[in-house]
C-alpha atoms as a PDB file:
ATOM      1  CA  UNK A   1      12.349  -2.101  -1.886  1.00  0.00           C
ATOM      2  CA  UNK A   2      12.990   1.723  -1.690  1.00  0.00           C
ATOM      3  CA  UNK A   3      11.333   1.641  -5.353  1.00  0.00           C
ATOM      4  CA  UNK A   4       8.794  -0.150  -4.543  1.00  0.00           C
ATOM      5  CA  UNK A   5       7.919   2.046  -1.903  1.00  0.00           C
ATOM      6  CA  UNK A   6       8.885   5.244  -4.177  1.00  0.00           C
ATOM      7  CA  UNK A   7       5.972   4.299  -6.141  1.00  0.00           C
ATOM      8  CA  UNK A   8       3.869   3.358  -3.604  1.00  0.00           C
ATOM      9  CA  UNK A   9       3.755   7.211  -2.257  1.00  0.00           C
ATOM     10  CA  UNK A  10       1.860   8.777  -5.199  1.00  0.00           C
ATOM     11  CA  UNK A  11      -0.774   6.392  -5.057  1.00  0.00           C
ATOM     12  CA  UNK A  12      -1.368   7.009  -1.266  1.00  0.00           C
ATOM     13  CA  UNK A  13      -0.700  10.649  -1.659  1.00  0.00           C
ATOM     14  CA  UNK A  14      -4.102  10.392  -4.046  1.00  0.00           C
ATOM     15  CA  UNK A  15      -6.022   7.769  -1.808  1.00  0.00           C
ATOM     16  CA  UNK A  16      -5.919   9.623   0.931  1.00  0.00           C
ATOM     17  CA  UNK A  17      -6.102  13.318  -0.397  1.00  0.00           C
ATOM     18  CA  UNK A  18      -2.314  14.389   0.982  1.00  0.00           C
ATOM     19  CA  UNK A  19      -0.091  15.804  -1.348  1.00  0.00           C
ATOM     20  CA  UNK A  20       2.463  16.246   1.311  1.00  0.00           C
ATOM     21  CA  UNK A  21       2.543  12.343   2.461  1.00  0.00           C
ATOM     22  CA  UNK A  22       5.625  11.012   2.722  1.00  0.00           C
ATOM     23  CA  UNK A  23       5.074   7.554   3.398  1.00  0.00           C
ATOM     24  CA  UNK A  24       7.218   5.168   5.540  1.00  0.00           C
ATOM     25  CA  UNK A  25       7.925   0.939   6.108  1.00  0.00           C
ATOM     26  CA  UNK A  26       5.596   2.296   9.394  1.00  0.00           C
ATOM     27  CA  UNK A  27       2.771   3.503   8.330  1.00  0.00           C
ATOM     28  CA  UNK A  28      -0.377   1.892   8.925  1.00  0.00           C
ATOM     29  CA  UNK A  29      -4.193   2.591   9.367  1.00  0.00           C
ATOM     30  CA  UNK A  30      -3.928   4.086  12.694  1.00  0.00           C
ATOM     31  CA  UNK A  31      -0.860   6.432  12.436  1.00  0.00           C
ATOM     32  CA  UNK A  32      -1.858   8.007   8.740  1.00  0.00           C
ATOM     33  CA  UNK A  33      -4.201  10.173   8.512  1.00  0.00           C
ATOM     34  CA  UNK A  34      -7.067   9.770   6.313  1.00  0.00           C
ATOM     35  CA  UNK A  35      -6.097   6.004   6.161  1.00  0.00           C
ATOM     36  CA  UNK A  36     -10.262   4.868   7.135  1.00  0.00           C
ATOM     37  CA  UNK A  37     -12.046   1.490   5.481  1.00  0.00           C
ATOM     38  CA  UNK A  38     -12.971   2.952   3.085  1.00  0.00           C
ATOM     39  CA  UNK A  39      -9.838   4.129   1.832  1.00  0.00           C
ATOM     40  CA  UNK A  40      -8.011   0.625   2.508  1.00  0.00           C
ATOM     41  CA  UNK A  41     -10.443  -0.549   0.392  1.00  0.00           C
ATOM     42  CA  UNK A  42      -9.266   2.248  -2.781  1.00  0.00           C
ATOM     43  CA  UNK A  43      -5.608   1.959  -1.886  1.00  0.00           C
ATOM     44  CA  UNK A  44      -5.783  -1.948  -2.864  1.00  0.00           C
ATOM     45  CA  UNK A  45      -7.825  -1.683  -6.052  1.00  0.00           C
ATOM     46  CA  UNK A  46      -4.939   1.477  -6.817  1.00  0.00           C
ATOM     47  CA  UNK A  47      -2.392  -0.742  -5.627  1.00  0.00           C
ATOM     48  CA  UNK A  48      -3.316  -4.030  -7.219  1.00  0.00           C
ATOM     49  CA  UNK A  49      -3.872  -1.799 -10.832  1.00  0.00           C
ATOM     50  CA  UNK A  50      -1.181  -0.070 -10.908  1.00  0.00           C
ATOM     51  CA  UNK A  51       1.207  -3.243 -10.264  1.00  0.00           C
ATOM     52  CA  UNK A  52      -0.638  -5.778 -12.125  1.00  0.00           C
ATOM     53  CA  UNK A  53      -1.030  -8.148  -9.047  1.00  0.00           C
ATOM     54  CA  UNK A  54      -4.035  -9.233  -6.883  1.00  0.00           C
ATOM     55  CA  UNK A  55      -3.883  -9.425  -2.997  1.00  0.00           C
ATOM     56  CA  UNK A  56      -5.826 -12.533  -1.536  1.00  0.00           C
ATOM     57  CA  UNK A  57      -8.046 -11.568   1.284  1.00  0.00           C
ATOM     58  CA  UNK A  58      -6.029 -13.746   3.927  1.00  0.00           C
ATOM     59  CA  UNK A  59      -3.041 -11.888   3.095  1.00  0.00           C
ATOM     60  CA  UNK A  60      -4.393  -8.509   3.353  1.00  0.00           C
ATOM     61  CA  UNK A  61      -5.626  -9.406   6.903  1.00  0.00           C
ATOM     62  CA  UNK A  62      -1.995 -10.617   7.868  1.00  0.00           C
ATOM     63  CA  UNK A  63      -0.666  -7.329   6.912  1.00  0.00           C
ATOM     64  CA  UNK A  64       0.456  -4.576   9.644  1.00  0.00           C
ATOM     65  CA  UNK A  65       2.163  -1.948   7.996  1.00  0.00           C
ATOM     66  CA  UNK A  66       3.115  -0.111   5.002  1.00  0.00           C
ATOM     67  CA  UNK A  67       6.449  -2.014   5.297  1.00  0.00           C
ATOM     68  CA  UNK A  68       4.666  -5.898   5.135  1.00  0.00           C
ATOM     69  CA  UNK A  69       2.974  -4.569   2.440  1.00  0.00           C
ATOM     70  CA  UNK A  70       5.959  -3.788   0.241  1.00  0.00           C
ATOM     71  CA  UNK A  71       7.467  -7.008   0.919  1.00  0.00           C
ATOM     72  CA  UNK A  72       4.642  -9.033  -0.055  1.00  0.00           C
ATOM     73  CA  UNK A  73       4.504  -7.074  -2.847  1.00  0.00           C
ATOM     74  CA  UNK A  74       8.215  -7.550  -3.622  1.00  0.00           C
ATOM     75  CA  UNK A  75       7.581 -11.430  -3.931  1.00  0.00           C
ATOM     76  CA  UNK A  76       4.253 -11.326  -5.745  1.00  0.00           C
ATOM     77  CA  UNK A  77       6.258  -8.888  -8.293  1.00  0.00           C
ATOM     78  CA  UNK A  78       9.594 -11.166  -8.513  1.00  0.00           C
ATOM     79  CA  UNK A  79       6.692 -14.189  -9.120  1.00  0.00           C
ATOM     80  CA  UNK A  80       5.795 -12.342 -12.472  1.00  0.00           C
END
C-alpha cells in the first residue's frame, strides 16, 4: 500500500502543480488544494497510464479519498 501510494505522490505533485505535496490515505477533492474537476479528470487519465489499469465510472463515483483510491487500485493491480 505505502508503494502504491509512494508512487501515487509524483503524479499528483504534477496534476495539481505542487512540488511540495505530500499526499495522504486522506486526501480528497476538498482538503487538497488545486484538486478542481478538471484536475480529477487529469489525475485519472495519469493514474490509469501510468499503472496500466482503467477505472469504471461507477467506481470512481464510490470513491472518497486518496486512501479508497489506493485500495481499489491495490486489487485492480493484484488482478493483473
Amino acid at each position: 500500500m505505502a508503494d502504491i501510494l509512494s508512487q501515487l505522490e509524483p503524479i499528483f505533485r504534477d496534476v495539481l502543480d505542487n512540488p511540495t505535496l505530500r499526499l495522504t490515505r486522506e486526501a480528497n477533492a476538498s482538503n487538497t488544494e488545486g484538486w478542481d474537476s478538471l484536475a480529477h479528470i487529469n489525475l485519472i487519465s495519469s493514474i490509469e497510464q501510468h499503472f496500466g489499469i482503467s477505472f469504471d465510472l461507477g467506481e470512481l463515483e464510490r470513491l472518497v479519498d486518496v486512501g479508497q483510491m489506493a485500495d481499489l487500485m491495490e486489487q485492480k493491480l493484484a488482478a493483473l
